[in-house]
Protein backbone atom coordinates (compact mmCIF):
# COMPACT_ATOMS: atom_id res chain seq x y z
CA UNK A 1 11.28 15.08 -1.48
CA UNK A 2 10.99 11.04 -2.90
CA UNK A 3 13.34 10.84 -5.90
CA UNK A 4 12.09 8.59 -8.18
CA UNK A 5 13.20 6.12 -11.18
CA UNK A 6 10.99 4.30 -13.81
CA UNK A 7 11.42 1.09 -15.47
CA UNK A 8 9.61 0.44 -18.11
CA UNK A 9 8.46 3.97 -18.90
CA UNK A 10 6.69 3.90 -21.95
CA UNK A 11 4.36 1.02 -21.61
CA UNK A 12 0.81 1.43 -20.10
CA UNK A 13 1.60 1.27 -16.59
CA UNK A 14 4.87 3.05 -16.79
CA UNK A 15 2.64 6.13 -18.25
CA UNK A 16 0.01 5.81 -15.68
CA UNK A 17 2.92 6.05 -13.11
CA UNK A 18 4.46 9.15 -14.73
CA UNK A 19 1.11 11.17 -15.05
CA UNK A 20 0.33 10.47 -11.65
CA UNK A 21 3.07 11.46 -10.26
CA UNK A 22 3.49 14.55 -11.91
CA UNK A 23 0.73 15.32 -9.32
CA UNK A 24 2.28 14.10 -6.18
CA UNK A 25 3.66 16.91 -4.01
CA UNK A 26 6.61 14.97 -2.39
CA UNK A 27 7.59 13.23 -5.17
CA UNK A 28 10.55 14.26 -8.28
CA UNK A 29 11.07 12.28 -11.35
CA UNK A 30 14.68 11.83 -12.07
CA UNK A 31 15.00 8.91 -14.28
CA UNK A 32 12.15 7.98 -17.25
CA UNK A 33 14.31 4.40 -18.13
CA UNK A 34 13.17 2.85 -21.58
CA UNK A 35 15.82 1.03 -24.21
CA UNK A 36 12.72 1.40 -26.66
CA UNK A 37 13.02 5.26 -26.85
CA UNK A 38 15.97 6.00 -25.55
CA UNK A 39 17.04 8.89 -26.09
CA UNK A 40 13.40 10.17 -26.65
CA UNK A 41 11.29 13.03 -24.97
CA UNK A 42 8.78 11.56 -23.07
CA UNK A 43 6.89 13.48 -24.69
CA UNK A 44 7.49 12.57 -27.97
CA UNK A 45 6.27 8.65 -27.10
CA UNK A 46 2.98 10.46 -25.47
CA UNK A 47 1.82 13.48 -27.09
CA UNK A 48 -0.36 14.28 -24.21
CA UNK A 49 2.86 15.26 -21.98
CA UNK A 50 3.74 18.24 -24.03
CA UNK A 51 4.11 21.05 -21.48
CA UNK A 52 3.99 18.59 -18.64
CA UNK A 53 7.14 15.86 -18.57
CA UNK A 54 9.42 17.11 -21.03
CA UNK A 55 12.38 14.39 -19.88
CA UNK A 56 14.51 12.21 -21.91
CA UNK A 57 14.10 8.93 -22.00
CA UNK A 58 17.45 7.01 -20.36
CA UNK A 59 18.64 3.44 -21.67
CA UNK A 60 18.13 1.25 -19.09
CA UNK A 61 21.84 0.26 -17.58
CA UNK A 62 21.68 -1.74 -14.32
CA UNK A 63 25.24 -0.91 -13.16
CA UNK A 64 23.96 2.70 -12.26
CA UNK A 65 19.91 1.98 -12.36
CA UNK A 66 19.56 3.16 -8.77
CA UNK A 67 21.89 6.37 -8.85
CA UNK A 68 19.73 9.47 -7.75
CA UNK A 69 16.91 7.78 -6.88
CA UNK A 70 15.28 7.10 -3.32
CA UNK A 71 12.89 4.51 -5.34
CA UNK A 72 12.48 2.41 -8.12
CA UNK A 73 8.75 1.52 -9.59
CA UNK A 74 9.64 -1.51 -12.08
CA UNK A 75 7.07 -1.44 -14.97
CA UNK A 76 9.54 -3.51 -16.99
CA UNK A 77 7.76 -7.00 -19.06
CA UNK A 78 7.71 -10.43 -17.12
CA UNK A 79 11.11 -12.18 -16.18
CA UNK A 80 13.36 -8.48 -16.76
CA UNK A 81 13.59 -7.48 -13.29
CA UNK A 82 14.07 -11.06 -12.09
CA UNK A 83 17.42 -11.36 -14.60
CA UNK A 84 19.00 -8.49 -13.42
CA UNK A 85 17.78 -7.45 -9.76
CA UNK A 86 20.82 -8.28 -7.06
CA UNK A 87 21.64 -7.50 -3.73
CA UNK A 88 23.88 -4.94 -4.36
CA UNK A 89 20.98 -2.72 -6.72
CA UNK A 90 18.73 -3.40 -3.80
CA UNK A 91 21.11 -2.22 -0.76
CA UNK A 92 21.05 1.17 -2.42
CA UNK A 93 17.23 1.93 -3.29
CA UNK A 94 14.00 0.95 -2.38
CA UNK A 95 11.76 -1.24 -4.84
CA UNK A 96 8.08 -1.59 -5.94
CA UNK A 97 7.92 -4.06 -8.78
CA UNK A 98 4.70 -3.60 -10.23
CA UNK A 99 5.19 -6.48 -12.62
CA UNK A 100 4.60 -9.88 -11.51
CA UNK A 101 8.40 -11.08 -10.71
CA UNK A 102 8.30 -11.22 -7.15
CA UNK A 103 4.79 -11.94 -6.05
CA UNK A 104 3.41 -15.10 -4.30
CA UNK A 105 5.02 -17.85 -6.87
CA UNK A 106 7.92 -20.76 -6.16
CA UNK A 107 10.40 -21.25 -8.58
CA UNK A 108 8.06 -24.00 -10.15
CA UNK A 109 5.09 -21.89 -10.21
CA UNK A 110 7.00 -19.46 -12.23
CA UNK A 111 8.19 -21.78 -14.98
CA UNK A 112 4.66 -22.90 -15.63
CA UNK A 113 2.71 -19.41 -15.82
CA UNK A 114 5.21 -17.69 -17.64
CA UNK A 115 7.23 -20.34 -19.63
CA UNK A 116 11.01 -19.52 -18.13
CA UNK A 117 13.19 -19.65 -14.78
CA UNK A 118 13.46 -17.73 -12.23
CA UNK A 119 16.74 -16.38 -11.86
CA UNK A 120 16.41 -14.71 -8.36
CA UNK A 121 13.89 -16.54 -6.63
CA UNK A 122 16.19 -16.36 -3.43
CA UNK A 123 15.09 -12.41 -3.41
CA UNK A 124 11.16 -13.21 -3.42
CA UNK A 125 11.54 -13.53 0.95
CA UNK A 126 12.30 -9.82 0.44
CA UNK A 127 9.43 -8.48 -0.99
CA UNK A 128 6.19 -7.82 0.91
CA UNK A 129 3.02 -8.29 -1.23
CA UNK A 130 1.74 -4.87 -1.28
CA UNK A 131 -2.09 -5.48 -1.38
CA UNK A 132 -2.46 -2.25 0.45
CA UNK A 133 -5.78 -2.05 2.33
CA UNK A 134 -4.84 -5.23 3.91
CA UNK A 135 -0.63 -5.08 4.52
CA UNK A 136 -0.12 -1.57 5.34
CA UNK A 137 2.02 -2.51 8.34
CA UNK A 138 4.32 -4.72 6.42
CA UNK A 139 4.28 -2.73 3.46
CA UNK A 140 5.20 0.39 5.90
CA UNK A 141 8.21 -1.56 7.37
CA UNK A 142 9.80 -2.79 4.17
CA UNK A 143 11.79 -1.60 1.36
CA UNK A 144 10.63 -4.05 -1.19
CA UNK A 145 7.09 -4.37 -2.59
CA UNK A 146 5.64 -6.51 -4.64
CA UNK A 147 2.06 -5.05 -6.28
CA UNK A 148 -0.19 -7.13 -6.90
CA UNK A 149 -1.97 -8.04 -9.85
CA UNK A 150 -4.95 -6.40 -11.06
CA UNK A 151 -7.39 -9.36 -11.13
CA UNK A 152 -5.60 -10.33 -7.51
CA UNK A 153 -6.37 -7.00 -6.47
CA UNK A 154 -9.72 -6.55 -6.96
CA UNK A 155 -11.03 -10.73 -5.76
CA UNK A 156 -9.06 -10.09 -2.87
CA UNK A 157 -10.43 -6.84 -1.60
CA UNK A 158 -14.11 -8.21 -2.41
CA UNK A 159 -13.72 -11.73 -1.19
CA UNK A 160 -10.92 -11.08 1.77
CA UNK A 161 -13.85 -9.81 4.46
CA UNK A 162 -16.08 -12.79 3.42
CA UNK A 163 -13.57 -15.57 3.97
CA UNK A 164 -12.33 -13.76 7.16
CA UNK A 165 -15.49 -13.74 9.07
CA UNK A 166 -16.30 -17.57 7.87
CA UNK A 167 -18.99 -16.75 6.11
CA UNK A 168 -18.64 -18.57 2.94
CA UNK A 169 -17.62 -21.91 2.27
CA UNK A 170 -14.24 -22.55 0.40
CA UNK A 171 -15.89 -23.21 -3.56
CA UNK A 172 -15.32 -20.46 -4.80
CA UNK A 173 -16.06 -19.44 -8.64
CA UNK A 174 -15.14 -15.88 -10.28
CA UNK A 175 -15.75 -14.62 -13.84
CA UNK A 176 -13.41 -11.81 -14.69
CA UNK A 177 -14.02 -9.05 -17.67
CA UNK A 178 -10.88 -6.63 -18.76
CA UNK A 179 -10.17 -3.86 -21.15
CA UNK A 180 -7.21 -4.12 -23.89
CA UNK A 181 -4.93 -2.65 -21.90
CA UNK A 182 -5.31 -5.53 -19.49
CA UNK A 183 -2.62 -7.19 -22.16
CA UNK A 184 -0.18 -4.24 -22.18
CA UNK A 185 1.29 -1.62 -25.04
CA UNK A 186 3.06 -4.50 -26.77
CA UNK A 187 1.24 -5.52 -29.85
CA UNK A 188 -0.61 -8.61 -30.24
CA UNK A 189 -3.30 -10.57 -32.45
CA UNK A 190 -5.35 -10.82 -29.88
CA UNK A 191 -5.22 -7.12 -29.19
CA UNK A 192 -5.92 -6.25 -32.45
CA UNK A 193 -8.40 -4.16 -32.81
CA UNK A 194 -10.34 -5.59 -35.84
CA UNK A 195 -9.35 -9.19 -33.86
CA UNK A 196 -10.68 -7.89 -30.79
CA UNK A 197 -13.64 -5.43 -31.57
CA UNK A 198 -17.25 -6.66 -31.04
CA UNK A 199 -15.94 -9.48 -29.27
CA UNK A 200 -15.66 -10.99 -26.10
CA UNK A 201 -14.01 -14.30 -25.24
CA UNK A 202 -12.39 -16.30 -22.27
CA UNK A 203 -8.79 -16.78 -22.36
CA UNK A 204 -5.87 -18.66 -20.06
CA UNK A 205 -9.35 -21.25 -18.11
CA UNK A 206 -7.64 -23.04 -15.67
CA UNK A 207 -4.27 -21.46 -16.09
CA UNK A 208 -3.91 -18.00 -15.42
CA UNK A 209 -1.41 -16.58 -13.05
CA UNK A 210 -3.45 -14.74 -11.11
CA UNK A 211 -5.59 -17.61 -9.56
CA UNK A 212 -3.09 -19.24 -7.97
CA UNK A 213 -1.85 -15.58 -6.63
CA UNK A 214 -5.38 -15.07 -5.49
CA UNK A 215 -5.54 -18.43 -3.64
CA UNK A 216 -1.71 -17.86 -2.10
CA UNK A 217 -2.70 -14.31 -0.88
CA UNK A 218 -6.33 -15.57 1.06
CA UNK A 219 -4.49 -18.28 2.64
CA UNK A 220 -1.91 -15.33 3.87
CA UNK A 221 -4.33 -13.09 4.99
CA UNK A 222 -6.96 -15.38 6.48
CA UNK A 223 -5.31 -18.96 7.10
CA UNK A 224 -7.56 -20.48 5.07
CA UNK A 225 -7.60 -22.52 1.65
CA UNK A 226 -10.00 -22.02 -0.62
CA UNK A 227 -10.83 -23.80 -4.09
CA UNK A 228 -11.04 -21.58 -7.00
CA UNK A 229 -12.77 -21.62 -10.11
CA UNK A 230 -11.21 -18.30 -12.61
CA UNK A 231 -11.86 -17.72 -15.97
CA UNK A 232 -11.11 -14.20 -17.14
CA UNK A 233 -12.26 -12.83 -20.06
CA UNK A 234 -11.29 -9.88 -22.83
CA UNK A 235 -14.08 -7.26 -23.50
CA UNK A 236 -13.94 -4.48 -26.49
CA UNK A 237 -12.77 -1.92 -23.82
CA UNK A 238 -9.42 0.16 -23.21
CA UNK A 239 -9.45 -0.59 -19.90
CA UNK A 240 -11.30 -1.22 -16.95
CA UNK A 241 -12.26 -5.01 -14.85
CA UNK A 242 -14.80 -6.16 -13.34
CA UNK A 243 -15.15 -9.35 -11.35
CA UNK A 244 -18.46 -11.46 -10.43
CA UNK A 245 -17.81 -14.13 -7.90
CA UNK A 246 -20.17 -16.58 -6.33
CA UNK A 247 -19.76 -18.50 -3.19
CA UNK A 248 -22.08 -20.33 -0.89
CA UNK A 249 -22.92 -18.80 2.15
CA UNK A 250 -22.70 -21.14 5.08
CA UNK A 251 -25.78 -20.35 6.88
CA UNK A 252 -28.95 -17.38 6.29
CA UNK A 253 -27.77 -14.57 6.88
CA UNK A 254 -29.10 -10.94 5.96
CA UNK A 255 -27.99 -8.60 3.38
CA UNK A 256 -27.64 -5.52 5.83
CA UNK A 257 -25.25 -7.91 8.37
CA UNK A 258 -23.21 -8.88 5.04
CA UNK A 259 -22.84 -4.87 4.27
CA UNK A 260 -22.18 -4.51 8.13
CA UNK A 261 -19.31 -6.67 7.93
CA UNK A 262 -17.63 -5.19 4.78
CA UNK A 263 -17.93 -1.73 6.47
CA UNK A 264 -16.28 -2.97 9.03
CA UNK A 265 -12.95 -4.13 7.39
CA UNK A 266 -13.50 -1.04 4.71
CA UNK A 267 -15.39 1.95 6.54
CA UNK A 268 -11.85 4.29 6.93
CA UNK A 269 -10.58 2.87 3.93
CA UNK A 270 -11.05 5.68 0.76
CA UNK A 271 -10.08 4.19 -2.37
CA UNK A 272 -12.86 1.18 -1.30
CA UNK A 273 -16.84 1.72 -1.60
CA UNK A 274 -19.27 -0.09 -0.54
CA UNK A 275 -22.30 0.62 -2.98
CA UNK A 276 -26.15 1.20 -1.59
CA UNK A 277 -28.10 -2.01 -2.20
CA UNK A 278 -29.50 -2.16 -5.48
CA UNK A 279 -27.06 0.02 -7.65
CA UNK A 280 -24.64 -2.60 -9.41
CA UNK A 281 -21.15 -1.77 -10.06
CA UNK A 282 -19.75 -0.47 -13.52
CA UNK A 283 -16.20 -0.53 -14.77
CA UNK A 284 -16.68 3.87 -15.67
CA UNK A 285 -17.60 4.53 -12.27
CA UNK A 286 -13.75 3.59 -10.94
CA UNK A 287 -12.78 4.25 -14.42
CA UNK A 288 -9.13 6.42 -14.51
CA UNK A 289 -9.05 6.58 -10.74
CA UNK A 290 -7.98 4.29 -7.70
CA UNK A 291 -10.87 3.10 -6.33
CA UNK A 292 -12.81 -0.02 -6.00
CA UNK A 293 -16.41 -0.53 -6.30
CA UNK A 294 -17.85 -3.23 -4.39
CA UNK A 295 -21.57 -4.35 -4.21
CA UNK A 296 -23.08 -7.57 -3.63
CA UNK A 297 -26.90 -9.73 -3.82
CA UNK A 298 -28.35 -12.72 -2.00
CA UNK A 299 -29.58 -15.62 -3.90
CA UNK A 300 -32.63 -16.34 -1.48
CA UNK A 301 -33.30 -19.68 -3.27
CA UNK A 302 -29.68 -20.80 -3.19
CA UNK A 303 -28.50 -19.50 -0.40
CA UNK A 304 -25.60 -18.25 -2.55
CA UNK A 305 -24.16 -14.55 -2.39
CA UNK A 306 -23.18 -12.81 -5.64
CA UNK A 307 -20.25 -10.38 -5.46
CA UNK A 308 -19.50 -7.69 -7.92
CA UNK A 309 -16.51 -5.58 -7.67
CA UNK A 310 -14.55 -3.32 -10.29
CA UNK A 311 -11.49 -1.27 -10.49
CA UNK A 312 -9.56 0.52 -13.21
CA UNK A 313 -6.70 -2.24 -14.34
CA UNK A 314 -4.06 0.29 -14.72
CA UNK A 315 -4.36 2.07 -11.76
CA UNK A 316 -5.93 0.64 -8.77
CA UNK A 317 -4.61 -2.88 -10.59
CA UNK A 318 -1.46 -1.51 -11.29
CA UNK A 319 0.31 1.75 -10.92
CA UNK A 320 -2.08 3.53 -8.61
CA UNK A 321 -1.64 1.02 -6.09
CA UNK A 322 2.26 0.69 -6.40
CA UNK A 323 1.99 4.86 -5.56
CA UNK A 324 -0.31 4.17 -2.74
CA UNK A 325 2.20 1.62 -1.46
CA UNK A 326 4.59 4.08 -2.10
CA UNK A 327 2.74 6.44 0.10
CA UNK A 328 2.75 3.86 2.91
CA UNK A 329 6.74 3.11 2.69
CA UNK A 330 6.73 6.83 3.36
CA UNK A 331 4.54 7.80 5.67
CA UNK A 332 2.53 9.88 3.66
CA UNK A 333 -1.05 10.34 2.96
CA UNK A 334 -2.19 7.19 1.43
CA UNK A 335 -4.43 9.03 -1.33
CA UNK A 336 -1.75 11.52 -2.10
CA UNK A 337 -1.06 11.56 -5.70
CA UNK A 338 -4.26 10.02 -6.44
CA UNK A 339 -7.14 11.94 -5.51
CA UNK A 340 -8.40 12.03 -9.20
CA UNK A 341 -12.54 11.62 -9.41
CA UNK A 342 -12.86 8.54 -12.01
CA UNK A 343 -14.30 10.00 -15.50
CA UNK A 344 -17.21 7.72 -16.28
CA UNK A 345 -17.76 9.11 -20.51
C-alpha cells in the first residue's frame, strides 16, 4: 500500500486528486495539507465527500511534510513548492509536482512567465517530465516528476507522432479553447462568472507558459525545433480543452497512412483514441475522465493537415496524469485509479 500526501488539497486539482484516489486500490490517503482550511473536514470544503473522505485538513509545515507518506502530489499555486522544496524533504519521499515549478524552464524562463525567481532551480535536473505515454521509462526510474501542463499535454500527444515521422514541416500554429477551471479555484475577474459568461476571448498571445514548454518538450522527444504559433483562449465552460493545430505537410500523403502512423505510436496506449474519420472531437466526450481524443483532416488544396485533440484539463491535464505517473513510479497498472467512462451531459 502507496501512502500518500496532498499539497494543495482544496483547490481544483488537489480535489480531482483526492476523489480519484479514493478509488485506487493500492493507494491510502494520510495527509489532506491546506493552510486555507486547516483544521477543516475535507468534507466540509466539498460537500460532495460526505460519507467518502471524512479527513482533516493539516496546515501545511515543511519540517515534517513528508512524515508517513511514500509520496507527495504537490497541487500547491506557482513558485510554493519551488521556495520550500530541499534536498533533505526530497531524500525522504518521492515527488510529483503537478504545478508548473519544475518543468522544462531556466531560471530566466521562469522570471518572465510567472513574474518571480526561482529559488531551487538547481533541483529542476531531478525531475523527469512526466508526459506519460511518451517517458514511461524515465518516469518508471525516477523519484521526481514533473506533470506537465494541460495545454502541453494534449499538443504534445497530438503533434509528437507527426514531428517524429517528419511529416510536417516546423511552422506550426495551435488555437487552444479551456473551461474556467483552466484558471484554478482562486477567484478572479476574469473568472467571474457574469465577466466570463457568453464570452469567449484570447488571453496571454505570444506569452503563455505553456508554448515554450511545448516547444522544449518536442525538441526532447524528437530532436527537432519547431516554430510555434499559441494563442489559447477562455470558453463559458467548467472545464474541458480542446486544441486545433495546423501544420504543413511536407509532401501528399493519405489520410489512412497519417491514421496508420498515429496507431502506431498510440495503438496499446488506453487513455489515447484515435477517432474514425469523419467524427470530430468534443471536449464531453473525454469530459471527467483521462483520456485524449485525437482526430485529424487533410486540406487537399493546401496540402495542410488539421489536428484536433481534447482532454479534460483537470485530469488528463492535471491530476489524472500525475496518478498515472504515479502508477508508472510503481509498477502498477497504468489505468488504475482511473478507469472512469467520461460523462458527456
Amino acid at each position: 500500500m502507496v501512502n500518500v500526501g496532498i499539497l494543495g488539497a482544496t483547490g481544483y486539482t488537489g480535489l480531482e486528486l483526492i476523489r480519484l484516489l479514493e478509488n485506487h486500490k493500492e493507494v491510502k490517503i494520510k495527509k489532506i495539507l491546506s493552510r486555507a482550511y486547516c483544521g477543516r473536514k475535507y468534507s466540509y470544503v466539498y460537500r460532495n465527500f460526505a460519507g467518502f473522505e471524512d479527513k482533516y485538513c493539516e496546515d501545511l509545515d515543511w519540517d515534517t511534510v513528508a512524515d508517513g507518506v511514500d509520496i507527495l502530489f504537490s497541487a500547491l499555486p506557482y513558485g510554493v513548492l519551488m521556495e520550500k522544496l530541499t534536498d533533505n524533504i526530497m531524500k525522504d519521499v518521492n515527488i510529483i509536482d503537478v504545478g508548473v515549478d519544475y518543468r522544462f524552464m531556466n531560471k530566466k524562463e521562469y522570471s518572465k512567465y510567472y513574474g518571480k525567481e526561482h529559488k531551487s532551480i538547481e533541483l529542476a535536473d531531478k525531475f523527469v517530465y512526466g508526459l506519460s505515454e511518451w517517458n514511461e521509462e524515465n518516469i518508471k526510474n525516477s523519484r521526481y516528476v514533473a506533470n506537465p501542463g494541460c495545454y502541453a499535454s494534449v499538443v504534445q500527444i497530438a503533434l509528437l507522432p507527426l514531428i517524429k515521422e517528419g511529416l510536417i514541416e516546423e511552422d506550426l500554429i495551435v488555437d487552444g479553447k479551456c473551461g474556467l477551471s483552466g484558471g484554478g479555484r482562486s477567484l478572479t475577474v476574469g473568472t467571474h462568472y457574469v465577466e466570463a459568461n457568453e464570452s469567449i476571448k484570447a488571453y496571454r498571445i505570444n506569452n503563455h507558459p505553456h508554448a515554450q514548454e511545448i516547444k522544449k518538450g518536442i525538441e526532447y522527444f524528437t530532436g527537432k525545433r519547431v516554430n510555434l504559433t499559441f494563442t489559447p483562449h477562455l470558453v463559458p465552460m467548467q472545464r474541458g480543452m480542446l486544441i486545433t493545430a495546423y501544420a504543413q505537410l511536407k509532401h501528399k500523403i493519405e489520410h489512412e497512412k497519417i491514421r496508420e502512423m498515429y496507431n502506431k505510436y498510440y495503438y496499446d496506449k488506453k487513455f489515447i483514441q484515435i477517432l474514425d474519420k469523419g467524427i470530430y472531437v468534443e471536449t464531453k466526450w473525454v469530459k471527467n475522465s483521462n483520456m485524449c481524443h485525437i482526430n485529424f483532416e487533410i486540406n487537399e488544396e493546401t496540402n495542410k493537415l488539421i489536428v484536433v485533440a481534447a482532454i479534460d484539463n483537470l485530469i488528463k491535464g492535471a491530476s489524472g496524469q500525475a496518478i498515472q505517473n504515479m502508477n508508472i513510479m510503481y509498477g502498477f497498472e497504468q489505468s488504475m485509479g482511473l478507469n472512469c467512462i467520461p460523462i458527456p451531459i
